[in-house]
PDB file of N, CA and C in Angstrom:
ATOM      1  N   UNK A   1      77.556 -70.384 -72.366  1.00  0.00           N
ATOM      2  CA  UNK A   1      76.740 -69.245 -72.704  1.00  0.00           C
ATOM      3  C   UNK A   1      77.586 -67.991 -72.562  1.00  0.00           C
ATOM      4  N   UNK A   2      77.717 -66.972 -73.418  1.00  0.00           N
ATOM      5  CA  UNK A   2      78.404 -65.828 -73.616  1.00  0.00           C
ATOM      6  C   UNK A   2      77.171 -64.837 -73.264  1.00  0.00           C
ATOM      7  N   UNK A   3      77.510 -63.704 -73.258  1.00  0.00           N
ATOM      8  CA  UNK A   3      76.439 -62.392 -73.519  1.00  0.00           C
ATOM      9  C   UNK A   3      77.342 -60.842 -73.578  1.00  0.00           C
ATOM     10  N   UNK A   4      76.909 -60.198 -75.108  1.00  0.00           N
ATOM     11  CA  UNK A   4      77.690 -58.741 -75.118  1.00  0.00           C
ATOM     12  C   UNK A   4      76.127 -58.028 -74.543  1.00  0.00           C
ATOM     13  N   UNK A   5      76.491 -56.797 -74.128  1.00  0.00           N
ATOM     14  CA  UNK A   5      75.800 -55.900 -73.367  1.00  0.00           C
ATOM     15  C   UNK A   5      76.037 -54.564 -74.605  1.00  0.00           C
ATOM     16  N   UNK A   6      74.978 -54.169 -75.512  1.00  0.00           N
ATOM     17  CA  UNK A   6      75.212 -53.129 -76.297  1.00  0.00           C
ATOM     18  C   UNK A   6      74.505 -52.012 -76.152  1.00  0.00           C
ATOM     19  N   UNK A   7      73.922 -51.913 -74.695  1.00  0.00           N
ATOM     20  CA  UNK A   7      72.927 -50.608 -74.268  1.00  0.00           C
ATOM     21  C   UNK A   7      73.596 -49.289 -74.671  1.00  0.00           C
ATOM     22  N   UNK A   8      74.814 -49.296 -73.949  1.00  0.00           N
ATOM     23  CA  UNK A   8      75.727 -48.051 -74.125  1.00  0.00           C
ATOM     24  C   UNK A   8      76.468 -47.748 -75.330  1.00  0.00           C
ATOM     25  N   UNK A   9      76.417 -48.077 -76.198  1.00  0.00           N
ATOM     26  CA  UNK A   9      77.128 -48.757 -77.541  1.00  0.00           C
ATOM     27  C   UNK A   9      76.889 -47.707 -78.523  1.00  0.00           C
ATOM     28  N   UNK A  10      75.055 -48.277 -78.428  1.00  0.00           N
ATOM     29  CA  UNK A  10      74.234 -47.671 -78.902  1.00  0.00           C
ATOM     30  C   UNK A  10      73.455 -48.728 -80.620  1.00  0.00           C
ATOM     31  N   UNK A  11      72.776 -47.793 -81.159  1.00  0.00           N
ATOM     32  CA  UNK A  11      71.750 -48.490 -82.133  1.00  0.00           C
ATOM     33  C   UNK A  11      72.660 -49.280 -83.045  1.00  0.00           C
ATOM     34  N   UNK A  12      73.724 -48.052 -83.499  1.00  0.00           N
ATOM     35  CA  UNK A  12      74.239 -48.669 -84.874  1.00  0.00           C
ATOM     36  C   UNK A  12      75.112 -49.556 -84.897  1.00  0.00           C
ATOM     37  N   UNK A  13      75.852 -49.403 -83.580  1.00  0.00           N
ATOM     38  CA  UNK A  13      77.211 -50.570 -83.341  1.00  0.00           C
ATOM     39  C   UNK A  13      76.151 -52.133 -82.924  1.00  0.00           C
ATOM     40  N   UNK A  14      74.936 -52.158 -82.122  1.00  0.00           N
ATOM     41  CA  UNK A  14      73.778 -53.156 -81.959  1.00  0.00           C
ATOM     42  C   UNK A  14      73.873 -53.763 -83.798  1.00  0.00           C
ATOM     43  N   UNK A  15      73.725 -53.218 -84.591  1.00  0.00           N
ATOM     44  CA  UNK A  15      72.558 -53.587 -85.679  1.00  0.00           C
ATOM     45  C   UNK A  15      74.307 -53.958 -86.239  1.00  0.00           C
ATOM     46  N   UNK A  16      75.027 -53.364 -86.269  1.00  0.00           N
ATOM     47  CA  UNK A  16      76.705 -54.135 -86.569  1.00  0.00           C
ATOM     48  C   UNK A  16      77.138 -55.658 -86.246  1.00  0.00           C
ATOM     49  N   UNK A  17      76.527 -55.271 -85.062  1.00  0.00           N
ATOM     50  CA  UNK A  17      76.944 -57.096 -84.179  1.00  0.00           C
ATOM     51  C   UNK A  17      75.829 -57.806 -84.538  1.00  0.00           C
ATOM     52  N   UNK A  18      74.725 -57.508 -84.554  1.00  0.00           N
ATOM     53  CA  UNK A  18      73.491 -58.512 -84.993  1.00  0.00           C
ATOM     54  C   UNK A  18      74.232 -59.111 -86.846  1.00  0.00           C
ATOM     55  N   UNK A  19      74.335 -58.159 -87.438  1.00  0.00           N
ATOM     56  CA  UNK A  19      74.683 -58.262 -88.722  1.00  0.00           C
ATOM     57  C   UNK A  19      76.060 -59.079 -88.940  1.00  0.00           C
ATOM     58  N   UNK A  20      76.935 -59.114 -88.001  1.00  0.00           N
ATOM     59  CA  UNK A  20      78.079 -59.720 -87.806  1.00  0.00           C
ATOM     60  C   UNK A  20      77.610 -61.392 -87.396  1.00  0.00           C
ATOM     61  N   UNK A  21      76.929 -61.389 -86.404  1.00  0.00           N
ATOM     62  CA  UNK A  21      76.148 -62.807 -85.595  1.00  0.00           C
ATOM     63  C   UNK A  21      75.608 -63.435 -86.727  1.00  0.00           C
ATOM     64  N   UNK A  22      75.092 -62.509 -87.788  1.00  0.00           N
ATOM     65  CA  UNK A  22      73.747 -63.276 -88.705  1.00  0.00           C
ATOM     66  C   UNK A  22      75.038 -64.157 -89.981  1.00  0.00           C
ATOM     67  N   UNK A  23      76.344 -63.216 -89.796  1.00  0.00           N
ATOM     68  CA  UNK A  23      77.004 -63.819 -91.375  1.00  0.00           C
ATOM     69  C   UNK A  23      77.749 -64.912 -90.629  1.00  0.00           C
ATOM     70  N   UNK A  24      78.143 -64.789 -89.053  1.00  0.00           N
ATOM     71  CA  UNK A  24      79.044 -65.975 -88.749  1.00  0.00           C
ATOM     72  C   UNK A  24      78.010 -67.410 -88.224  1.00  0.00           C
ATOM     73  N   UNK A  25      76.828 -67.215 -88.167  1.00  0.00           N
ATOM     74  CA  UNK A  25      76.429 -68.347 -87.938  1.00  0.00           C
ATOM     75  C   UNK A  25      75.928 -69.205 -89.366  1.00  0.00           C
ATOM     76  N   UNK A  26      75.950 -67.766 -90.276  1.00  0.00           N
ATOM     77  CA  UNK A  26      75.435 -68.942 -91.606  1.00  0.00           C
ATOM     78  C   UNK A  26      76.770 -69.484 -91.777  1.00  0.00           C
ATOM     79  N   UNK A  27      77.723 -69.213 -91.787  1.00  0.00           N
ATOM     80  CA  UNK A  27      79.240 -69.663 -92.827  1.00  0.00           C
ATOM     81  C   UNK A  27      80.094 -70.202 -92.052  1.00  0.00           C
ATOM     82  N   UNK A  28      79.803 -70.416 -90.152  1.00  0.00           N
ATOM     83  CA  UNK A  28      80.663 -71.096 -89.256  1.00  0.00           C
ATOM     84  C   UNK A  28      80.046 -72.102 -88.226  1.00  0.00           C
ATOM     85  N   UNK A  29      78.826 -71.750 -88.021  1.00  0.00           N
ATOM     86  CA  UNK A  29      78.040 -72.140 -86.842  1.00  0.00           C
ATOM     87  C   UNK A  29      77.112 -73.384 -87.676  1.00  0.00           C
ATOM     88  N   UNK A  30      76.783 -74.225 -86.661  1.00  0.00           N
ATOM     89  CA  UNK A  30      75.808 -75.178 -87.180  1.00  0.00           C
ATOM     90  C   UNK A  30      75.014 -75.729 -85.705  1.00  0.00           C
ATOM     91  N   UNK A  31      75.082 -75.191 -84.660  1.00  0.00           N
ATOM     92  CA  UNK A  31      74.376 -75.092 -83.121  1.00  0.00           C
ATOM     93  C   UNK A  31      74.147 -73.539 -82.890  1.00  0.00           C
ATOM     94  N   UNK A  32      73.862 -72.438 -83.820  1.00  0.00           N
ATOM     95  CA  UNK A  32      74.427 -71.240 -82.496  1.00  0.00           C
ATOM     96  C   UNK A  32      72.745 -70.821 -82.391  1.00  0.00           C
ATOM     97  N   UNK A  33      72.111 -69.921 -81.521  1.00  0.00           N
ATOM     98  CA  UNK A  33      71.323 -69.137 -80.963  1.00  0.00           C
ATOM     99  C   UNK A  33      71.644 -67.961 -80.185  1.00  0.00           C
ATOM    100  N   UNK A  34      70.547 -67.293 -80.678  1.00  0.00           N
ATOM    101  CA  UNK A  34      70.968 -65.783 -80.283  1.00  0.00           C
ATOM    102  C   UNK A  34      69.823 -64.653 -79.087  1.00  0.00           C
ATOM    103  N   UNK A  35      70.122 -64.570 -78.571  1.00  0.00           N
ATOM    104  CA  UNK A  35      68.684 -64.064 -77.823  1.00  0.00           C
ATOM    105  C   UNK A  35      68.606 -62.480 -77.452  1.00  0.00           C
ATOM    106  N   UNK A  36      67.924 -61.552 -78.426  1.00  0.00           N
ATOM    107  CA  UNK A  36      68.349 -60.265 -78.523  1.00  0.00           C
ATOM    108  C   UNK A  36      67.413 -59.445 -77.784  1.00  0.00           C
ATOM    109  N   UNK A  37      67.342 -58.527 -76.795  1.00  0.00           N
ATOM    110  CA  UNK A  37      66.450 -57.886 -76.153  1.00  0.00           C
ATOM    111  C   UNK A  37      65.879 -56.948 -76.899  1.00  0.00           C
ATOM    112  N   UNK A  38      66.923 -56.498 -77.912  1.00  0.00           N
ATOM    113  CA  UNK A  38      66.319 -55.416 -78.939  1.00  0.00           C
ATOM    114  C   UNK A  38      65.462 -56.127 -79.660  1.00  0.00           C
ATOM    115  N   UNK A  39      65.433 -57.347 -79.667  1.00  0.00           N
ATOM    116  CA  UNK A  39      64.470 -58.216 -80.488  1.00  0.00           C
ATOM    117  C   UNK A  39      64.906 -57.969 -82.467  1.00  0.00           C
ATOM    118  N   UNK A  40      66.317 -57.244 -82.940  1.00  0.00           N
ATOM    119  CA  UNK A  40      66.452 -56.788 -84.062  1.00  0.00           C
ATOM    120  C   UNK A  40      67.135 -58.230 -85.099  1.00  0.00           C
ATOM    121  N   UNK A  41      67.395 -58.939 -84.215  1.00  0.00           N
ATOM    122  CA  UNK A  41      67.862 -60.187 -84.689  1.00  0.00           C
ATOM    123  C   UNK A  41      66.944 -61.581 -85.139  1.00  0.00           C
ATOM    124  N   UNK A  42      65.228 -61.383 -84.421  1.00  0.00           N
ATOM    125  CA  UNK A  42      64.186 -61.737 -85.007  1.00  0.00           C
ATOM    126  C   UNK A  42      63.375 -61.058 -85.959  1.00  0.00           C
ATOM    127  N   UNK A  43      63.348 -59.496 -85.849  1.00  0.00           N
ATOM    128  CA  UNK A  43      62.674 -58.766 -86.591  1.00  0.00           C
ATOM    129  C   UNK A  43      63.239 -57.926 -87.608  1.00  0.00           C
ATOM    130  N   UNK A  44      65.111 -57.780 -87.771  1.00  0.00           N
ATOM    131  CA  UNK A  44      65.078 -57.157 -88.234  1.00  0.00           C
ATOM    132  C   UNK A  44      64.628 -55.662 -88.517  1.00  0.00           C
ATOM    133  N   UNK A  45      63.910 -55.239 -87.637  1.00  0.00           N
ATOM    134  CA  UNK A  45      62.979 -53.766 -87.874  1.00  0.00           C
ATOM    135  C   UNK A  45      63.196 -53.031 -87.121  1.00  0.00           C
ATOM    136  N   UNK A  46      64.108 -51.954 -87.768  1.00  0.00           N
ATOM    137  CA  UNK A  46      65.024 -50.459 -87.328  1.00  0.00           C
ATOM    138  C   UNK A  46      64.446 -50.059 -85.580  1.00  0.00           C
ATOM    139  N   UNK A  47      62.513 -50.065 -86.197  1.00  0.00           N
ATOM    140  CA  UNK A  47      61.564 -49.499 -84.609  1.00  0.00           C
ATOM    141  C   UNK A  47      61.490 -50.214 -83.949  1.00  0.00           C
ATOM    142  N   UNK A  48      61.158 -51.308 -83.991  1.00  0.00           N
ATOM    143  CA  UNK A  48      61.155 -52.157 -82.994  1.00  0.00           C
ATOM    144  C   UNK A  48      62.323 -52.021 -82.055  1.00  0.00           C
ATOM    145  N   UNK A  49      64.145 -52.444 -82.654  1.00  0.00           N
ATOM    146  CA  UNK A  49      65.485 -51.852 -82.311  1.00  0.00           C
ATOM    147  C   UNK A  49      64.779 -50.839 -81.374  1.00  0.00           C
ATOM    148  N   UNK A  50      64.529 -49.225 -82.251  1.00  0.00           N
ATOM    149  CA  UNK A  50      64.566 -47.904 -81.330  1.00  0.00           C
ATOM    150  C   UNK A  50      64.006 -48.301 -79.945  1.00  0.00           C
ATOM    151  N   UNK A  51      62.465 -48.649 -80.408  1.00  0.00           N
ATOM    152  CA  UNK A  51      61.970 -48.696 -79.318  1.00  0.00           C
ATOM    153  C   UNK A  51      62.209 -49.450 -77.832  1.00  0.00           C
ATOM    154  N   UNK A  52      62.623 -50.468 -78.359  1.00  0.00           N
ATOM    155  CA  UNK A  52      63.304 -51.210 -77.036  1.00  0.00           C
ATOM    156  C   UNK A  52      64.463 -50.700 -76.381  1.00  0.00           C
ATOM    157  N   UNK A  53      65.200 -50.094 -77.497  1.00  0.00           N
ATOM    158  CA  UNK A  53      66.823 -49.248 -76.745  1.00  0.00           C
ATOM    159  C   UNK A  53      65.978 -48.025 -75.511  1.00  0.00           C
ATOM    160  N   UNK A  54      64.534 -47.532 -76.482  1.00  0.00           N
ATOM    161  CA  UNK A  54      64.385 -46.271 -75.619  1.00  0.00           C
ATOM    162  C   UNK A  54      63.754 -47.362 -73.872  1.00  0.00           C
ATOM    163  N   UNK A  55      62.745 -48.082 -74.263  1.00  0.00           N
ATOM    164  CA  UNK A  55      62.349 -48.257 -73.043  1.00  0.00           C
ATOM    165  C   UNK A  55      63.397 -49.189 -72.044  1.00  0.00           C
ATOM    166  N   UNK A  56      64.706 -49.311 -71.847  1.00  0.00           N
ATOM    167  CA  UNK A  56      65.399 -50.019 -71.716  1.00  0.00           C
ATOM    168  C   UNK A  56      66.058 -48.638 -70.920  1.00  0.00           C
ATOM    169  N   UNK A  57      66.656 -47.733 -72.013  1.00  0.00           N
ATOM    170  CA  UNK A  57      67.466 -46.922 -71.492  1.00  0.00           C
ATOM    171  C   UNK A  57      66.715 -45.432 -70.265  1.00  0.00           C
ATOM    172  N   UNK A  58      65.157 -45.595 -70.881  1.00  0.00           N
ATOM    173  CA  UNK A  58      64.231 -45.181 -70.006  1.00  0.00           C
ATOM    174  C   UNK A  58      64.393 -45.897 -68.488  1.00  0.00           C
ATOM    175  N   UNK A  59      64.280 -46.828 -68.451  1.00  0.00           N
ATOM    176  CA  UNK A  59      64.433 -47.759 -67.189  1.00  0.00           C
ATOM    177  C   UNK A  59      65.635 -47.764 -66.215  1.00  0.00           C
ATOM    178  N   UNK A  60      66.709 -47.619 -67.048  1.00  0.00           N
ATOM    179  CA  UNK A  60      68.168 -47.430 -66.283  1.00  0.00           C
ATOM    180  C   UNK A  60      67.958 -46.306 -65.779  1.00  0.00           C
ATOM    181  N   UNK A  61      67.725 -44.779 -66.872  1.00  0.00           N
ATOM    182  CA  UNK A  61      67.872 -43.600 -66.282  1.00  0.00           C
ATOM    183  C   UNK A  61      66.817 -43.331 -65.096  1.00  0.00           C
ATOM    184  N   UNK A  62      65.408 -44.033 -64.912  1.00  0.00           N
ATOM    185  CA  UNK A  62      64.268 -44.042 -63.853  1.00  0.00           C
ATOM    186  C   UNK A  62      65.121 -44.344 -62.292  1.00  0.00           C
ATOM    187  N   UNK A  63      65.760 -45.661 -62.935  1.00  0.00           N
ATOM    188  CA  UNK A  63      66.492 -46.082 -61.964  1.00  0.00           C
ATOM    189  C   UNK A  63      67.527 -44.877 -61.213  1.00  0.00           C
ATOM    190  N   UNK A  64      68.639 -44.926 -61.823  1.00  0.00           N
ATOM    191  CA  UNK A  64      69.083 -43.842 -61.191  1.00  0.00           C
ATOM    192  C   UNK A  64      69.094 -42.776 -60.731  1.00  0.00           C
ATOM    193  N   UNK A  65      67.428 -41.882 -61.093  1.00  0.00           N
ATOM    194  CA  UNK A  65      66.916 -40.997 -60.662  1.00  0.00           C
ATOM    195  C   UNK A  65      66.531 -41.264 -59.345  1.00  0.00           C
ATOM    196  N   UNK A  66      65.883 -42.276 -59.147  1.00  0.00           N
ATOM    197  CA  UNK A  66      65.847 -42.551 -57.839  1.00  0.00           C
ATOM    198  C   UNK A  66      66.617 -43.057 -56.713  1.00  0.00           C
ATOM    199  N   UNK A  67      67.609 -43.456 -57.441  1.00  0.00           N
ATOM    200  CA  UNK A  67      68.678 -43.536 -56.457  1.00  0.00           C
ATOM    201  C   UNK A  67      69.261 -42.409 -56.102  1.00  0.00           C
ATOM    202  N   UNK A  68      69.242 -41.304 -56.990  1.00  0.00           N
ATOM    203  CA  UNK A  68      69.610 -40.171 -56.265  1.00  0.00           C
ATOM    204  C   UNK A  68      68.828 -39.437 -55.358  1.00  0.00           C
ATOM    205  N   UNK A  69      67.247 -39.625 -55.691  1.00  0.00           N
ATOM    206  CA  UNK A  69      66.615 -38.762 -55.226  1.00  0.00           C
ATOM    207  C   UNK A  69      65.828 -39.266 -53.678  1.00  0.00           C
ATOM    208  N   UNK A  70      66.277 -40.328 -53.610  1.00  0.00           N
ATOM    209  CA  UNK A  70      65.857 -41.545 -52.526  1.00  0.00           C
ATOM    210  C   UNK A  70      67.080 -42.283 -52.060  1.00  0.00           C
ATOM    211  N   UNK A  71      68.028 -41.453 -51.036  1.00  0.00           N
ATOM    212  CA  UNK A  71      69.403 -41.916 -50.701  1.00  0.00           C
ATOM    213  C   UNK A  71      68.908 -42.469 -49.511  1.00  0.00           C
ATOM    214  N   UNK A  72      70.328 -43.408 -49.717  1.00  0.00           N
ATOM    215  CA  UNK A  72      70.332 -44.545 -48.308  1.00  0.00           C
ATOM    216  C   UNK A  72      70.500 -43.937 -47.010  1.00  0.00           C
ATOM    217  N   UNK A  73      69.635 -44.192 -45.746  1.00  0.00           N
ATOM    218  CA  UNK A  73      69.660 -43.668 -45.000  1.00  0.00           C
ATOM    219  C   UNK A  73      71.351 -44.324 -44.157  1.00  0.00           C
ATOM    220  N   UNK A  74      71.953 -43.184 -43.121  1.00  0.00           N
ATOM    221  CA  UNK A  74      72.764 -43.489 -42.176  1.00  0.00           C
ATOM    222  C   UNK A  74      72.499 -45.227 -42.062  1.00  0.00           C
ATOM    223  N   UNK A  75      73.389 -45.551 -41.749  1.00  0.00           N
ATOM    224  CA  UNK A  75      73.112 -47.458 -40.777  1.00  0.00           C
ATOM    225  C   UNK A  75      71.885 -47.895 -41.645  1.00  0.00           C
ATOM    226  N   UNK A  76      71.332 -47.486 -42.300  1.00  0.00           N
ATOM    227  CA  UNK A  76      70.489 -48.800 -43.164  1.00  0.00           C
ATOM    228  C   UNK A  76      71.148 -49.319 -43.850  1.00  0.00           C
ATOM    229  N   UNK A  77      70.578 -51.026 -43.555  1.00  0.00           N
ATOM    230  CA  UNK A  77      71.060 -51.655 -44.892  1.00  0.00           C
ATOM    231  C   UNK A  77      70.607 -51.778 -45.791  1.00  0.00           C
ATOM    232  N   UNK A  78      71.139 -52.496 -47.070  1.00  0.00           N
ATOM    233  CA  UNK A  78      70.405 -52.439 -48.605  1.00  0.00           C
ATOM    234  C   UNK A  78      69.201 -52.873 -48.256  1.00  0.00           C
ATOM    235  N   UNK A  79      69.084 -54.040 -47.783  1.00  0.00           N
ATOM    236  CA  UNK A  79      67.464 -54.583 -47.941  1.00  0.00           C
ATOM    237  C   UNK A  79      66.615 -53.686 -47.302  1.00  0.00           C
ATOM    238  N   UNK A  80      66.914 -53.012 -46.377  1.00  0.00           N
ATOM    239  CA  UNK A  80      65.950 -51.948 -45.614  1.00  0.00           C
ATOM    240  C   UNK A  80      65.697 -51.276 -46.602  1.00  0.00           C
ATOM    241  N   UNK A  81      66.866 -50.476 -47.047  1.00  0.00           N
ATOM    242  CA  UNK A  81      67.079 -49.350 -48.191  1.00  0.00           C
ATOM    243  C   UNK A  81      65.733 -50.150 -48.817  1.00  0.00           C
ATOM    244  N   UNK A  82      65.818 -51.208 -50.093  1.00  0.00           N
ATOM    245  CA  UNK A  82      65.588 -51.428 -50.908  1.00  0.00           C
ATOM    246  C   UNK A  82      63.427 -51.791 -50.207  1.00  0.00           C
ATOM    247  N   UNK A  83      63.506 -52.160 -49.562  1.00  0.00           N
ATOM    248  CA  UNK A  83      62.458 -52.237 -48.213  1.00  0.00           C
ATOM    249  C   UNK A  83      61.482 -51.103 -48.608  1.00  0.00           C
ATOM    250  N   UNK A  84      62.144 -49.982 -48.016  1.00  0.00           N
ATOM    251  CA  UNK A  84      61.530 -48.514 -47.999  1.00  0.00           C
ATOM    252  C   UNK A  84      61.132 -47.735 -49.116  1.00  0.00           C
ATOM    253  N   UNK A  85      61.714 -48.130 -50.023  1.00  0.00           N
ATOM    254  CA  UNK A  85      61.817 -47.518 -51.514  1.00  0.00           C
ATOM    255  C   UNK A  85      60.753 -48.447 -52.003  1.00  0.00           C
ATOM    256  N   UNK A  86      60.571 -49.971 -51.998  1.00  0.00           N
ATOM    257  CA  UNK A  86      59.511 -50.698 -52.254  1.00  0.00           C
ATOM    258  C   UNK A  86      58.355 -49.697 -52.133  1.00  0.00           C
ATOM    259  N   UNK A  87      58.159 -49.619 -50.730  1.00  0.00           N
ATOM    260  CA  UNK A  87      56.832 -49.332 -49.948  1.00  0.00           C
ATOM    261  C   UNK A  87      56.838 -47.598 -50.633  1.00  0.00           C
ATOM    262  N   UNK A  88      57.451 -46.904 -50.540  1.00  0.00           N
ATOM    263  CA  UNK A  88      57.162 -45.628 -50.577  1.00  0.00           C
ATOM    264  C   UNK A  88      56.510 -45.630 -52.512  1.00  0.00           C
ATOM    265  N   UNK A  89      57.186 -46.219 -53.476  1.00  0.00           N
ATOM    266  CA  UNK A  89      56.773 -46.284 -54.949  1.00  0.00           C
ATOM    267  C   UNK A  89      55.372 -47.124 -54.674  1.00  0.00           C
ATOM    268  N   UNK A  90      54.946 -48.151 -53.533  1.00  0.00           N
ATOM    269  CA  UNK A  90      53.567 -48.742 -53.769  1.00  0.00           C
ATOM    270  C   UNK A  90      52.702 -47.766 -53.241  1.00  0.00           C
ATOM    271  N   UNK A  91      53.090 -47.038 -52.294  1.00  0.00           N
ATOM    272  CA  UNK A  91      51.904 -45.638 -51.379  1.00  0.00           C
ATOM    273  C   UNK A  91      51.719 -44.365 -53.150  1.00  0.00           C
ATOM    274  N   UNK A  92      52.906 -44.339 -53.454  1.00  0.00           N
ATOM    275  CA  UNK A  92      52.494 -43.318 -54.138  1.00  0.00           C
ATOM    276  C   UNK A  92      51.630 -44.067 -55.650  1.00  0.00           C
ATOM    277  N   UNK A  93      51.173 -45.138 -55.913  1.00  0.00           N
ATOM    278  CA  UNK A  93      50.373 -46.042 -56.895  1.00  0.00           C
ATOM    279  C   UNK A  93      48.928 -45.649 -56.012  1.00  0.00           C
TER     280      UNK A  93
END
């Protein structure tokens, strides 16, 4: 099992490699499968693509907002870290 990572890439170099995947498995491959998070390699469809890049890249940047804004305390460890940050995102639900 292989896997490219095209979050950072971006849309058009994504819809390049899907389009690249789609001509080498008709004219080389006779086992291959492909499993696309953008989902553009089942659907084909530009929005569908957008939309998953946005809620994807929404998620990373959430992420790292809170890692900045919710730093590791002195002598905690990750799981504490990760512990506290649990509990504090379920109090504020």
């Amino acid at each position: 099992m292989l896997f490219l990572k095209t979050q950072y890439a971006g849309i058009e170099i994504h819809k390049l490699i899907i389009h690249l995947f789609k001509y080498l498995s008709k004219k080389y491959f006779t086992d291959f499968k492909l499993q696309d998070e953008g989902e553009y390699w089942e659907t084909g469809d530009e929005k569908v693509l957008q939309d998953n890049f946005n809620r994807y890249t929404n998620l990373i940047n959430n992420f790292v907002t809170a890692i900045e804004s919710f730093p590791l305390l002195p002598g905690e460890t990750f799981e504490d870290y990760f512990k506290r940050m649990m509990e504090f995102i379920r109090d504020k639900k």
